[in-house]
C-alpha atoms as a PDB file:
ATOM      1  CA  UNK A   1     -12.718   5.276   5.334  1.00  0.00           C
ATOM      2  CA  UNK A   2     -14.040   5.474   1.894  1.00  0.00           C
ATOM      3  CA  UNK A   3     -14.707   2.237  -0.277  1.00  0.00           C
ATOM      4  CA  UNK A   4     -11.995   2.168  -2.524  1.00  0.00           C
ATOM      5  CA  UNK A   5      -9.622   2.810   0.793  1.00  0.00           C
ATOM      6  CA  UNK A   6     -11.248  -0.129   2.198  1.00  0.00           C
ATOM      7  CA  UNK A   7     -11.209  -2.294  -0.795  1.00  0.00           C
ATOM      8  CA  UNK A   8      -6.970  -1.277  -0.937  1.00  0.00           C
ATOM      9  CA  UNK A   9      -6.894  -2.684   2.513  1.00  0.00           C
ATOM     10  CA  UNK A  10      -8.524  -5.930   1.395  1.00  0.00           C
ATOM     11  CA  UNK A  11      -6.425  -6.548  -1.819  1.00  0.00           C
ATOM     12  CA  UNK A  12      -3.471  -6.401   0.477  1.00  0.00           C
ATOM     13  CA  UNK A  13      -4.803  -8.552   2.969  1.00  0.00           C
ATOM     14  CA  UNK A  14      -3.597 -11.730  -0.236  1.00  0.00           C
ATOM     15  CA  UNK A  15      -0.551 -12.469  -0.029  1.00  0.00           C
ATOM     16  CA  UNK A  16       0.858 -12.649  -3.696  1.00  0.00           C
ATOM     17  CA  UNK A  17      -0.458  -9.710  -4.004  1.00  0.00           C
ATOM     18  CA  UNK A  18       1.310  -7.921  -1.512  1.00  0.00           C
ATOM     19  CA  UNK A  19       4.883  -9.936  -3.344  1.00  0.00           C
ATOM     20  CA  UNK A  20       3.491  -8.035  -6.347  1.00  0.00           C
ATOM     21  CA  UNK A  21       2.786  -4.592  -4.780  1.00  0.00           C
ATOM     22  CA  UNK A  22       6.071  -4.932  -3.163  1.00  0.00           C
ATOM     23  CA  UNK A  23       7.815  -6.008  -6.653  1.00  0.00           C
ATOM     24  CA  UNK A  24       6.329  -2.861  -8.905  1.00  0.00           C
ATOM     25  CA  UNK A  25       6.992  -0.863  -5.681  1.00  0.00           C
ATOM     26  CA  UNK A  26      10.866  -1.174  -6.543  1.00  0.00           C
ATOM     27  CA  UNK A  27      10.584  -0.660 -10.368  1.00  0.00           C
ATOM     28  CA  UNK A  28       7.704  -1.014 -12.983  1.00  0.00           C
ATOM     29  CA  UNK A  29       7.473  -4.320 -14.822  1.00  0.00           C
ATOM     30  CA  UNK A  30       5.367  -6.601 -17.255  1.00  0.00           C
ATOM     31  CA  UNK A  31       3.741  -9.337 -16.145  1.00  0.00           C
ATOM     32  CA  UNK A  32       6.210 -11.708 -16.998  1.00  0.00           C
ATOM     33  CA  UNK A  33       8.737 -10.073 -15.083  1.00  0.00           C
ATOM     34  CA  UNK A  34       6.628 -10.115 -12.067  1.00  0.00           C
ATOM     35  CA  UNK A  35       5.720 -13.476 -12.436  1.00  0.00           C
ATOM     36  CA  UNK A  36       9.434 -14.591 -12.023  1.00  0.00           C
ATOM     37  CA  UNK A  37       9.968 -16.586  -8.852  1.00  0.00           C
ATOM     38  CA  UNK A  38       6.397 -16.341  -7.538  1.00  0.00           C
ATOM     39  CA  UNK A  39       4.549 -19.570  -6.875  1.00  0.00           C
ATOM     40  CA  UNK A  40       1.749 -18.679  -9.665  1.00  0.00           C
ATOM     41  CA  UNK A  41       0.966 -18.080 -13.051  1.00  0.00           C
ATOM     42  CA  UNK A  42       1.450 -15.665 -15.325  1.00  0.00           C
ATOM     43  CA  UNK A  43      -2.311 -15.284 -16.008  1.00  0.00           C
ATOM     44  CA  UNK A  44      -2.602 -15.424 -12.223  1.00  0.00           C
ATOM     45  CA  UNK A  45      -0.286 -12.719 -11.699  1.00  0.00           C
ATOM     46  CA  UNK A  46      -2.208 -11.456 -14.483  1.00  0.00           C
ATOM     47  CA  UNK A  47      -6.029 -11.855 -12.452  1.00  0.00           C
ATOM     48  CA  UNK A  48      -4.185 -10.757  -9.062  1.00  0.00           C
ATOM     49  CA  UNK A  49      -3.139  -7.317 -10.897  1.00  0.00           C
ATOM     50  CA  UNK A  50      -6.322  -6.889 -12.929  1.00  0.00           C
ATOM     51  CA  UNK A  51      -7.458  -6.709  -8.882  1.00  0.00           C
ATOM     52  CA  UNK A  52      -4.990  -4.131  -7.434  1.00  0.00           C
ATOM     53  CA  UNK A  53      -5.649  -1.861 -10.824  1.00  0.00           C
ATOM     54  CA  UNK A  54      -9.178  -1.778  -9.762  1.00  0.00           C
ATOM     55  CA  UNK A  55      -8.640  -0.961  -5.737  1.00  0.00           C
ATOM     56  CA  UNK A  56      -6.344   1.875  -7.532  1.00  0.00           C
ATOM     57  CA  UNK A  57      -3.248   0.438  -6.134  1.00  0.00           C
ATOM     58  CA  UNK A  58      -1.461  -0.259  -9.836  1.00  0.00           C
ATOM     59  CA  UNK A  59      -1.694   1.533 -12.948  1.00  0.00           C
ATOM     60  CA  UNK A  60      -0.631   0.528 -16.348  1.00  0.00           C
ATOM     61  CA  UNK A  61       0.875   1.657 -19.228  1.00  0.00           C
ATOM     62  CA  UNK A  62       1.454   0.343 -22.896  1.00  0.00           C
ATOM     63  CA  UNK A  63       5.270  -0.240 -24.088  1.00  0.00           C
ATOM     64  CA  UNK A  64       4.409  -1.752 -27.452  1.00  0.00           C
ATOM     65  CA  UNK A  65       2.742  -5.380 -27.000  1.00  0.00           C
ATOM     66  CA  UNK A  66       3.387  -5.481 -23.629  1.00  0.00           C
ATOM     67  CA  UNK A  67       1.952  -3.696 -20.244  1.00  0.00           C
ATOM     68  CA  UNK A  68       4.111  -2.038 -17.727  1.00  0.00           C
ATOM     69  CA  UNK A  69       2.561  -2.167 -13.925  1.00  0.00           C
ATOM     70  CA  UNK A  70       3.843   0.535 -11.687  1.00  0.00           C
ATOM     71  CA  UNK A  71       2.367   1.975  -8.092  1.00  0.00           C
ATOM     72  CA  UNK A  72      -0.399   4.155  -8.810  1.00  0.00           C
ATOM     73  CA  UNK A  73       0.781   6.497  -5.637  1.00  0.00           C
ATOM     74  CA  UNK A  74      -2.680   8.190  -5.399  1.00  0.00           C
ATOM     75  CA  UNK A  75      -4.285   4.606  -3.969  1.00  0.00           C
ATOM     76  CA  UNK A  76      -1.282   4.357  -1.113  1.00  0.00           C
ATOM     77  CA  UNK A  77      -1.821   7.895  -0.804  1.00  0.00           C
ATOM     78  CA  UNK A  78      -5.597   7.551   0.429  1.00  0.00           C
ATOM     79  CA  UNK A  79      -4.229   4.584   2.517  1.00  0.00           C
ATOM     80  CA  UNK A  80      -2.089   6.448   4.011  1.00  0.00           C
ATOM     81  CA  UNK A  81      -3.953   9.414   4.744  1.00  0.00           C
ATOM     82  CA  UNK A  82      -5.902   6.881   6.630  1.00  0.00           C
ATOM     83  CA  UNK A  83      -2.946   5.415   8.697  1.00  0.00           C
ATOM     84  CA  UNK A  84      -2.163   8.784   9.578  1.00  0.00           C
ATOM     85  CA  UNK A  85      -4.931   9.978  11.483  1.00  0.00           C
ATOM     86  CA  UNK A  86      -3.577   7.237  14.069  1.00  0.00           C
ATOM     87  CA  UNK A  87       0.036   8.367  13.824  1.00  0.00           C
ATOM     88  CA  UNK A  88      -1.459  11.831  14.738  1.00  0.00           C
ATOM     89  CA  UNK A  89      -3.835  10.934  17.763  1.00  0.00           C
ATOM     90  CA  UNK A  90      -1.050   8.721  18.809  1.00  0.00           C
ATOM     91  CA  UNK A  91       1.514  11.784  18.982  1.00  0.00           C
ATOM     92  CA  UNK A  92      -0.591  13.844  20.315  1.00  0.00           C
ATOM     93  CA  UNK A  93      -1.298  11.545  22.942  1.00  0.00           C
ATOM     94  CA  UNK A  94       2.292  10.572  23.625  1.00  0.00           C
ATOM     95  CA  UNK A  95       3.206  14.609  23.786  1.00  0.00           C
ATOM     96  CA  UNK A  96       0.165  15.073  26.388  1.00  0.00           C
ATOM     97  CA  UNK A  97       1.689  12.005  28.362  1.00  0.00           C
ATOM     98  CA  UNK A  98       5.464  13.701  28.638  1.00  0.00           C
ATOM     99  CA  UNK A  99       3.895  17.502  29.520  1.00  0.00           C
ATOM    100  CA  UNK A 100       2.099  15.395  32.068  1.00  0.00           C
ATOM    101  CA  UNK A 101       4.788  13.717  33.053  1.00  0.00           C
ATOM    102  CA  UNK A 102       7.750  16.882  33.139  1.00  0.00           C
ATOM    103  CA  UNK A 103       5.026  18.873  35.179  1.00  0.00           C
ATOM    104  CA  UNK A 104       5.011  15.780  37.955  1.00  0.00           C
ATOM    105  CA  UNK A 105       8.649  15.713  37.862  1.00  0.00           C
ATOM    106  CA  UNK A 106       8.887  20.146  38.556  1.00  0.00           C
ATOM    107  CA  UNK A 107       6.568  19.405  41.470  1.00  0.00           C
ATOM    108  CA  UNK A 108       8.826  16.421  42.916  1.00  0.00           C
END
């Protein structure tokens, strides 16, 4: 697992902002926007997204005075890339287990 993989993992490990991952993960939105209903801040919000732009999680853009936050999907991509190397030993494993398994039943 690289660093910035590792520091993804840890950024997520807070809960706001996972809420604010899971916000921008639906549409991109200002601050303010993403702020509404959470039990924090605006500059909060703010500090927690300054965060997940540096663990390349967010990106942002400039829409006039304000900044839009959306999923940057390269940072979930090296997450996932890391998830899946279990998914795959896991298959694999599972399909040795039923070849294993059909062969026991043919000799039954």
């Amino acid at each position: 697992m690289t660093n910035r993989t590792a520091r993804a993992f840890d950024m997520l490990a807070d809960p706001t902002r996972r809420a604010i991952l899971e916000r921008i993960g639906h549409a991109p939105a200002a601050v303010g926007e993403i702020a509404a209903g959470l039990p924090v801040s605006r500059p909060a919000v703010s500090q927690h997204l300054k965060l997940l732009k540096e663990a390349g999680l967010v990106t942002e853009t400039a829409a006039g005075t304000r900044r839009i936050y959306r999923i940057d999907p390269r940072g979930l991509g090296a997450m996932r890339d890391w998830l899946d190397q279990f998914w795959r030993t896991s298959l694999d494993n599972f399909a040795a287990y039923a070849e294993a398994q059909a062969k026991e039943e043919e000799k039954e």
